[in-house]
Protein backbone atom coordinates (compact mmCIF):
# COMPACT_ATOMS: atom_id res chain seq x y z
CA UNK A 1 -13.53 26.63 -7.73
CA UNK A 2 -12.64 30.20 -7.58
CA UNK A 3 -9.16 30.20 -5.65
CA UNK A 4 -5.78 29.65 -7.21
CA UNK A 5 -3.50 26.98 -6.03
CA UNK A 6 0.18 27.64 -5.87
CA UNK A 7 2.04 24.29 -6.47
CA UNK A 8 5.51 22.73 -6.02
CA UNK A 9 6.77 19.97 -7.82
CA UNK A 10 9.64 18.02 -6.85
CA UNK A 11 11.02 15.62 -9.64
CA UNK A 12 11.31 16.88 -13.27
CA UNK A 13 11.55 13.44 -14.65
CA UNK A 14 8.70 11.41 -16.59
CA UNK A 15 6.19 11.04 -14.08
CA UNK A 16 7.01 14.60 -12.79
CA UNK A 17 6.54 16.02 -16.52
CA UNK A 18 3.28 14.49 -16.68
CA UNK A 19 1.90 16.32 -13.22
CA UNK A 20 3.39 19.01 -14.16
CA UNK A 21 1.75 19.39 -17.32
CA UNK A 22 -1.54 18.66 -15.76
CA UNK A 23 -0.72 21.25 -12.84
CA UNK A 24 0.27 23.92 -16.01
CA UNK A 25 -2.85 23.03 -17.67
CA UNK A 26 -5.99 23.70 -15.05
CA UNK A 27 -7.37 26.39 -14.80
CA UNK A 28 -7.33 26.43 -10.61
CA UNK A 29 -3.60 25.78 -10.43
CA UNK A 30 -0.19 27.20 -11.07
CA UNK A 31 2.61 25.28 -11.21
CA UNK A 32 4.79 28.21 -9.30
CA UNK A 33 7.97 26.04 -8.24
CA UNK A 34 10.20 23.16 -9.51
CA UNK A 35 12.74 21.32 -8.49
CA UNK A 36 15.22 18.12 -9.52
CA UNK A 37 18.92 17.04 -9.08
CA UNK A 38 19.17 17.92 -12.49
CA UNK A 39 18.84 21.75 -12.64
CA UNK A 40 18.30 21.23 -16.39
CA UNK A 41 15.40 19.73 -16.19
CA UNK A 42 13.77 21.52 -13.38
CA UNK A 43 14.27 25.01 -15.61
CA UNK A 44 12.63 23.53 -18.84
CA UNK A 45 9.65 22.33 -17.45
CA UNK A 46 9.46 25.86 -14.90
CA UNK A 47 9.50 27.51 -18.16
CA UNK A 48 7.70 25.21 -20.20
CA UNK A 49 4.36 26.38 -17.77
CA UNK A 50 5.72 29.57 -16.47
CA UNK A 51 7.12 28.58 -12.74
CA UNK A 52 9.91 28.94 -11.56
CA UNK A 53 12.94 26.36 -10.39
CA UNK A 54 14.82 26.71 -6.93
CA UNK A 55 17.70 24.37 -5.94
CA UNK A 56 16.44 22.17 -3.08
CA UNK A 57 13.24 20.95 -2.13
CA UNK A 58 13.71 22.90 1.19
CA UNK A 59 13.24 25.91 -1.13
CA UNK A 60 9.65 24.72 -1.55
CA UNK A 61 8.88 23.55 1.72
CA UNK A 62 9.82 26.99 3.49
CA UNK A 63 7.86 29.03 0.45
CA UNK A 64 4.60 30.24 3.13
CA UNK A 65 2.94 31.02 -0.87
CA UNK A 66 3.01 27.54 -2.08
CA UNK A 67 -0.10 25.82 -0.89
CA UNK A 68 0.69 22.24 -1.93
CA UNK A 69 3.60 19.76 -3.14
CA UNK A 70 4.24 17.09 -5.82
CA UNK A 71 6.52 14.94 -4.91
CA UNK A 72 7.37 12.92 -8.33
CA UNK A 73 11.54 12.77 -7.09
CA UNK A 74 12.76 8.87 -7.05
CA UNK A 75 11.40 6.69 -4.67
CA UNK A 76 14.06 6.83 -1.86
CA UNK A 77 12.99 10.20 -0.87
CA UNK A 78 9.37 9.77 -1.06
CA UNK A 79 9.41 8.77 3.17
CA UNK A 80 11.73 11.92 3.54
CA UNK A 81 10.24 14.21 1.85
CA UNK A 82 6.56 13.00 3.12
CA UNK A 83 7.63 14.00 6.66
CA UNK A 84 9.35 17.29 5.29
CA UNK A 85 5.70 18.14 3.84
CA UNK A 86 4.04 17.49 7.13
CA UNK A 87 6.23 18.67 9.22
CA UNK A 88 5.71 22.41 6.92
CA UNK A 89 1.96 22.05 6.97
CA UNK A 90 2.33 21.46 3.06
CA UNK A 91 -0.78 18.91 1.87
CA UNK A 92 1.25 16.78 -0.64
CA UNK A 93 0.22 14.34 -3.38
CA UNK A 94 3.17 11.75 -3.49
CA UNK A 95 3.75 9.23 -6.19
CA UNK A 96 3.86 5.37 -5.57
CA UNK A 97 5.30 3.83 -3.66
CA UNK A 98 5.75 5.23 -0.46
CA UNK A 99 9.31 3.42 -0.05
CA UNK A 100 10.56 0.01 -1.20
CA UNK A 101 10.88 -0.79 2.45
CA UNK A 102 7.76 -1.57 4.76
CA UNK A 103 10.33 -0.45 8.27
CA UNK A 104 10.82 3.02 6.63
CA UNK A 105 7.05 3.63 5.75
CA UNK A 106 6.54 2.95 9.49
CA UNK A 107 8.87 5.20 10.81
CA UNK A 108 7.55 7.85 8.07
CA UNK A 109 3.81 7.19 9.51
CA UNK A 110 5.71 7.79 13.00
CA UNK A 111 6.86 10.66 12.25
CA UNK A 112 3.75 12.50 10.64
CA UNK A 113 0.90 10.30 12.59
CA UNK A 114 0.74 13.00 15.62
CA UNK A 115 0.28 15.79 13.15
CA UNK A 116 -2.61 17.14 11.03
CA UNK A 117 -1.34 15.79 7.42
CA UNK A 118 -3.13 15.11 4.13
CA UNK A 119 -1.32 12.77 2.20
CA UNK A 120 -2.66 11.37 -0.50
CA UNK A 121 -0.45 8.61 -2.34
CA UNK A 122 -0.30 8.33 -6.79
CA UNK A 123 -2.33 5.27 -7.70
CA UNK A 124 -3.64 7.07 -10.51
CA UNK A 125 -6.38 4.03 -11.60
CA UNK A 126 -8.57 4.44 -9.02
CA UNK A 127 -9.39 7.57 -10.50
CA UNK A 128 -9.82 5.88 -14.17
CA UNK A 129 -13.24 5.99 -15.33
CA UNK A 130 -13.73 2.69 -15.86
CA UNK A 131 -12.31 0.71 -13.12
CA UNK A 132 -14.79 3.34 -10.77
CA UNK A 133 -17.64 1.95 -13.27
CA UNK A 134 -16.19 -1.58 -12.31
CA UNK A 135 -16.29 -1.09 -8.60
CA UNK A 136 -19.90 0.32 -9.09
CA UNK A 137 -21.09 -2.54 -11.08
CA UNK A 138 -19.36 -4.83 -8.18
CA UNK A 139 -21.14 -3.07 -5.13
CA UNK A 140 -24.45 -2.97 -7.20
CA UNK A 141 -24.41 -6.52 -7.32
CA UNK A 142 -24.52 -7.39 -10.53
CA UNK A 143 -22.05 -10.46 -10.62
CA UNK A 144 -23.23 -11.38 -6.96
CA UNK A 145 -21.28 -12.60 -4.33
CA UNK A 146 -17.72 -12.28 -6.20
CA UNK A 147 -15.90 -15.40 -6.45
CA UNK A 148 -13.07 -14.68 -8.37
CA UNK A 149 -10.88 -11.70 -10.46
CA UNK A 150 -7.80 -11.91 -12.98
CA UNK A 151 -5.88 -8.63 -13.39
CA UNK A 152 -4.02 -8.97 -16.55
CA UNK A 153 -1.37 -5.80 -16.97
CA UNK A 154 1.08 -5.97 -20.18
CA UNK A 155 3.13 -2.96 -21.03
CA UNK A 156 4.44 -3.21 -24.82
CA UNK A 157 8.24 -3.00 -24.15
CA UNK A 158 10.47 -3.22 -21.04
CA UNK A 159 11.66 -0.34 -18.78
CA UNK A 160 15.75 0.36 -19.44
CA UNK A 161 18.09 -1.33 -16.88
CA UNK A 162 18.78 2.18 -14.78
CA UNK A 163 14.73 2.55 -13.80
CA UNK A 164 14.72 -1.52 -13.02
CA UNK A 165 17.78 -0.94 -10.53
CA UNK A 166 15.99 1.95 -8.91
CA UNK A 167 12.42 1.01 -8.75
CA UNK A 168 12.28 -2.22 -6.29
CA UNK A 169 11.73 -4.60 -9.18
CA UNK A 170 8.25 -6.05 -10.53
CA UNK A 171 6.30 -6.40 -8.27
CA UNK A 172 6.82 -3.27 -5.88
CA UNK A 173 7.05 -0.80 -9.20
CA UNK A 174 4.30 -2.74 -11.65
CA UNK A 175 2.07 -5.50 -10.08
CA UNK A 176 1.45 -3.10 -6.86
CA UNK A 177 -0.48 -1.28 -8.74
CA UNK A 178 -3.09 -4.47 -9.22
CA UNK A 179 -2.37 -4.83 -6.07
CA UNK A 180 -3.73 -1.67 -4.99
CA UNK A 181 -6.87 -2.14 -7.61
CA UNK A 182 -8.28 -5.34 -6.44
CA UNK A 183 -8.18 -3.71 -3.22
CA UNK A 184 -9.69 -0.87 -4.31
CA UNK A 185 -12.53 -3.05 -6.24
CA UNK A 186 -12.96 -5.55 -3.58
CA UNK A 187 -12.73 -3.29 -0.40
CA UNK A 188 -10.50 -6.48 1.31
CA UNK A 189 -7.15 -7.08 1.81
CA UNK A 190 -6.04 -10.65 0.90
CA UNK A 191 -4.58 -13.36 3.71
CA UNK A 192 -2.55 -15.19 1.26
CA UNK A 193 0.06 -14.53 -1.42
CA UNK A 194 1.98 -17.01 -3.55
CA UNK A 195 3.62 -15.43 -7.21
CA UNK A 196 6.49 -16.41 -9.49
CA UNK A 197 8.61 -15.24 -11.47
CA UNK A 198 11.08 -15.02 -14.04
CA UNK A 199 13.06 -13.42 -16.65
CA UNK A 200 11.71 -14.74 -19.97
CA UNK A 201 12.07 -11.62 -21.95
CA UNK A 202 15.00 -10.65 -21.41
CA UNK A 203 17.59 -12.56 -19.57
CA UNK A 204 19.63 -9.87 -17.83
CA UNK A 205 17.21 -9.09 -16.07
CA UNK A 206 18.00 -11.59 -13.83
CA UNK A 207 21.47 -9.95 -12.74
CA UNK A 208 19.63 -7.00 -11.88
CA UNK A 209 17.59 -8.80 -9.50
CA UNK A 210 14.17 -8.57 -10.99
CA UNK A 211 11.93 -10.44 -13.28
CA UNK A 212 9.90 -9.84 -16.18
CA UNK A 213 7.08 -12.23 -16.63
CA UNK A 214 5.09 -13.05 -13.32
CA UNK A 215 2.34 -14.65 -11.63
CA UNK A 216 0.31 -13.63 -8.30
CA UNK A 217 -3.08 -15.35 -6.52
CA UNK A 218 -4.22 -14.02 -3.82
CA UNK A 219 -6.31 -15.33 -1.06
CA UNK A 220 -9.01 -13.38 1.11
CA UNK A 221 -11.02 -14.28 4.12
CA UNK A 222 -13.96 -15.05 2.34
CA UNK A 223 -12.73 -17.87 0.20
CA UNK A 224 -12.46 -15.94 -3.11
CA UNK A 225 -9.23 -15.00 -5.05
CA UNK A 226 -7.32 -12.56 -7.53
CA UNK A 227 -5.23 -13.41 -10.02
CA UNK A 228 -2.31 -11.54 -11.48
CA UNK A 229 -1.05 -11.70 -14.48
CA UNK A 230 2.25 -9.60 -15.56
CA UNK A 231 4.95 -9.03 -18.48
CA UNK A 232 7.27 -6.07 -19.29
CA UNK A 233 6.71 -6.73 -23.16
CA UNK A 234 3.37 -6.66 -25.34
CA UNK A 235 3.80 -6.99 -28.71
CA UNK A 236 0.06 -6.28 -29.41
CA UNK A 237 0.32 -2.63 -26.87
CA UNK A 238 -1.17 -2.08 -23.50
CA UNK A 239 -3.00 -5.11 -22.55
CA UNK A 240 -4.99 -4.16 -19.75
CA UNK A 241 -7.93 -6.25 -18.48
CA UNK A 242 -9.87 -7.70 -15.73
CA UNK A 243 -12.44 -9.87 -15.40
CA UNK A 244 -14.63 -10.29 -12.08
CA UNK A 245 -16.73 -13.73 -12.00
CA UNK A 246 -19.31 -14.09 -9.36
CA UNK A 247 -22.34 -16.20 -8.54
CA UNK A 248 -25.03 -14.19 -10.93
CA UNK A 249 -22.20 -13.36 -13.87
CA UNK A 250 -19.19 -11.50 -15.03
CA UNK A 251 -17.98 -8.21 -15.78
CA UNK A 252 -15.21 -8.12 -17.76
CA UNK A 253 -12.89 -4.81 -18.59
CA UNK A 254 -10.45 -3.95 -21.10
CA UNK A 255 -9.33 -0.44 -21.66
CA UNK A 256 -8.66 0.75 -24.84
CA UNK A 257 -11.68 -0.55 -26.22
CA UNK A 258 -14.24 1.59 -27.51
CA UNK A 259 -17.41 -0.15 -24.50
CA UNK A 260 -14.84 -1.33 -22.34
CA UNK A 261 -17.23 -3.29 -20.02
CA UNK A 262 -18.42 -6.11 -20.89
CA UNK A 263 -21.38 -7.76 -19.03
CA UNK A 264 -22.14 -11.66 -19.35
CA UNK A 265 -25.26 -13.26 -17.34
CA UNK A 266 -28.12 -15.45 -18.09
CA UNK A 267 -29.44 -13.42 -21.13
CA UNK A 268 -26.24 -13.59 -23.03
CA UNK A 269 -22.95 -11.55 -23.17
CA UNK A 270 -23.56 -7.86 -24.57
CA UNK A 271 -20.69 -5.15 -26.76
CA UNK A 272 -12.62 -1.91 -31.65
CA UNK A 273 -7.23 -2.27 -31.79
CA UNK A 274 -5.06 -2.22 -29.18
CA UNK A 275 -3.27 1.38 -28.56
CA UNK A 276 0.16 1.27 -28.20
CA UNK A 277 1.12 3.80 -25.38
CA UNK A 278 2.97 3.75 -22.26
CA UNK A 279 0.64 2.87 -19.34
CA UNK A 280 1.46 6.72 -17.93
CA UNK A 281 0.10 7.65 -21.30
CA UNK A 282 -2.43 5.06 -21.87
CA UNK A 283 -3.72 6.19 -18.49
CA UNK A 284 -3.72 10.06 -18.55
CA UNK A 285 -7.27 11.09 -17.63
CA UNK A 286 -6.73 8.98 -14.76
CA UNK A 287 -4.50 11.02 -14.08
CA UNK A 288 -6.16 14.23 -14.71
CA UNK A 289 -8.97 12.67 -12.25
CA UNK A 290 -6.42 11.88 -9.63
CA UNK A 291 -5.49 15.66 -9.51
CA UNK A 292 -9.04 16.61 -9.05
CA UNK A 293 -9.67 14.73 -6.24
CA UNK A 294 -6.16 16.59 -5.12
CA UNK A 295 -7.70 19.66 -5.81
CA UNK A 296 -10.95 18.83 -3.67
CA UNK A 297 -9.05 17.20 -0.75
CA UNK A 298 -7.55 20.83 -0.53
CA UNK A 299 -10.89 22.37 -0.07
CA UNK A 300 -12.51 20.20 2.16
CA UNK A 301 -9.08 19.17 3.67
CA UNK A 302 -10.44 14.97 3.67
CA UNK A 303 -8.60 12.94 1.12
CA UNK A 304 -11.09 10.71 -0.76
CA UNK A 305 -8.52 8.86 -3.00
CA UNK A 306 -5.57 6.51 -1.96
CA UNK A 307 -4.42 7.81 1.92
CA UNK A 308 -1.24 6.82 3.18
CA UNK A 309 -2.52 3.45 4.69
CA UNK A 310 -3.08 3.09 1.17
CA UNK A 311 0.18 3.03 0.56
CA UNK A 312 1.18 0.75 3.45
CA UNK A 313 -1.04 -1.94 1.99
CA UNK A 314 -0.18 -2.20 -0.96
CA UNK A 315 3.20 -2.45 -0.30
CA UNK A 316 2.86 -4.64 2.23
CA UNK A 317 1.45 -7.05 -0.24
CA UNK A 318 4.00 -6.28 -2.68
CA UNK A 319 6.71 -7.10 0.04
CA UNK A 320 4.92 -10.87 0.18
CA UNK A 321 5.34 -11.29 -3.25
CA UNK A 322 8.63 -10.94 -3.45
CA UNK A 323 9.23 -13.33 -0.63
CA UNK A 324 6.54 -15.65 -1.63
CA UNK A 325 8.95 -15.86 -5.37
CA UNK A 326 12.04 -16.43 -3.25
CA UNK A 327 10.97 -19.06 -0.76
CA UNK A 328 8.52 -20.60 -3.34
CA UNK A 329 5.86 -20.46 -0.04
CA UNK A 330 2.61 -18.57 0.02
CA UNK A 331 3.07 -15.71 2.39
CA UNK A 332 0.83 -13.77 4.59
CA UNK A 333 1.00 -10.00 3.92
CA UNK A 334 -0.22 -9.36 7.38
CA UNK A 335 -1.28 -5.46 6.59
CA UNK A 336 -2.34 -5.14 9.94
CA UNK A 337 -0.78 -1.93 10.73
CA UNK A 338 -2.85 0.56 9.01
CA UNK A 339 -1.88 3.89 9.15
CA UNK A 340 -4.48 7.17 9.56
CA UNK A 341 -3.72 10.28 10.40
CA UNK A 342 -5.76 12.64 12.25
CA UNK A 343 -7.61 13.82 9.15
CA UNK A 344 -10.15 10.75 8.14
CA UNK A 345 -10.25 8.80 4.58
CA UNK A 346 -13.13 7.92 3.03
């Protein structure tokens, strides 16, 4: 890759510290431009990898230099800013998730459907090594027809009350992430959801709104089902694992592990702690791999990864399980309307 990509990164917070690092760090990019509602932290991390920090994302968006945006800012912008990208021919890589409401991602597509956009949206464990093994192993057969898949996802301690009131709660902020990776391993969108919840960890929770200990099965068309299993605290560190059961076997996953996959079958089951990191952390070369496939959806200007109607999906499903937790019902997701834009996903 011999050009030089001039980024912009709006958000200087956790997430946007991590990209930007990565950004700083390869060898095709720059990071030339940040910004955050906290000047403060927009000028550390412009110095930390020698970019510079303006005062409003607009300040990015009208820059002709910079070829591409981050947008790591808090989630009620994402739609927003999304459009503002588009609408300045600026390819942008967008964390998850698109918005905590499924009428505002539609009127976001609306805005940006007409136009020639690449969007891609931060699901950063597609791009994990292992879970792209997994989906191999699936599509080569090897457990058969697939019957069945638990996602298990424990994070060792809980996020601090401010992030819970901000991020849409459980299952839009944590579980749609397994939502997003069974259908990324399955290829399918389900046709049923039914979860619950509660807050068995810690209490106050509650009076925020959210939970911290959860449940999900889904249903798809084809008879099988995913289970999801969640809590906000791990004693033993990032529990990660999923198991996919189908009519010649298993394959069974656990990151962190030294041979992570784990194949069971006629002939026997062939195969050492737990580390304790953050799942940003505990997932970082995913995230290195996400901003390669960035990187190449720049050059050959067709997003691989997770597309907008990505996004949409996953949040649609998300949206379900919070309603299927309130009414105590299993709810259809319906994620009918699938947005593309004019350039194609694969």
């Amino acid at each position: 890759m011999s050009r030089r990509y001039r980024i912009g990164l709006i958000g200087a917070g956790r997430i946007g510290q991590l990209h930007g690092r990565i950004i700083g760090q390869h060898p095709s990019c720059t990071l030339a431009l940040v910004q955050d509602d906290e000047p403060a932290m927009a000028q550390a991390l412009a110095e930390l990898h020698g970019g510079r920090a303006v005062a409003t994302a607009d300040d990015i968006l009208g820059d002709p230099a910079i070829d591409a945006v981050v947008v790591a800012s808090r989630t009620e912008t994402h739609c927003d800013l999304i459009a503002a990208c588009v609408a300045a021919g600026k390819p942008v890589l967008c964390e998850k998730p698109i918005d905590l409401s499924l009428a505002r991602v539609r009127d976001c597509h609306e805005q940006i459907k007409d136009r020639p956009s690449l969007v891609q949206l931060g699901f950063n464990r597609r791009y994990d090594d292992n879970f792209i093994a997994l989906r191999r192993a699936i599509e080569a057969g090897e457990v058969g027809a697939v019957e069945s898949m638990h996602i298990i996802t424990r994070v060792p301690t809980p996020p601090p009350y401010r992030y819970v009131r901000e991020s849409g709660g459980l299952f839009r902020d944590m579980t749609i992430h397994d939502f997003d990776l069974a259908r990324f391993l399955l290829g399918a969108d389900p046709v049923g959801v039914f979860a619950h919840g509660a807050a068995l960890i810690d209490p106050g929770l509650a009076a925020e709104g959210d939970v911290d200990s959860a449940m999900v099965l889904m249903g798809f068309a084809d008879g099988s089902a995913v289970h999801v299993t969640n809590s906000r605290r791990c004693v033993y560190g990032l529990d990660h694992r999923v198991e996919v059961f189908g009519s010649e076997g298993m394959l069974s996953l656990q990151n962190g592990l030294g041979a992570p996959l784990l194949r069971s079958d006629r002939r026997g089951t062939a195969r050492a702690p737990l580390h304790h990191e953050s799942p940003i952390t505990g997932y970082l070369r995913s995230f290195v791999n996400q901003w390669s496939a960035f990187l190449e959806a720049l050059q050959t200007r067709v997003v691989t990864g997770a597309g907008f109607a990505d996004g949409w999906n996953a949040l649609a499903i998300a949206q379900a399980a919070v309603d299927s937790m309130a009414t105590r019902c299993a709810v259809d997701p319906q994620p009918s309307y699938a947005p593309q834009s004019r350039l194609s996903v694969r």
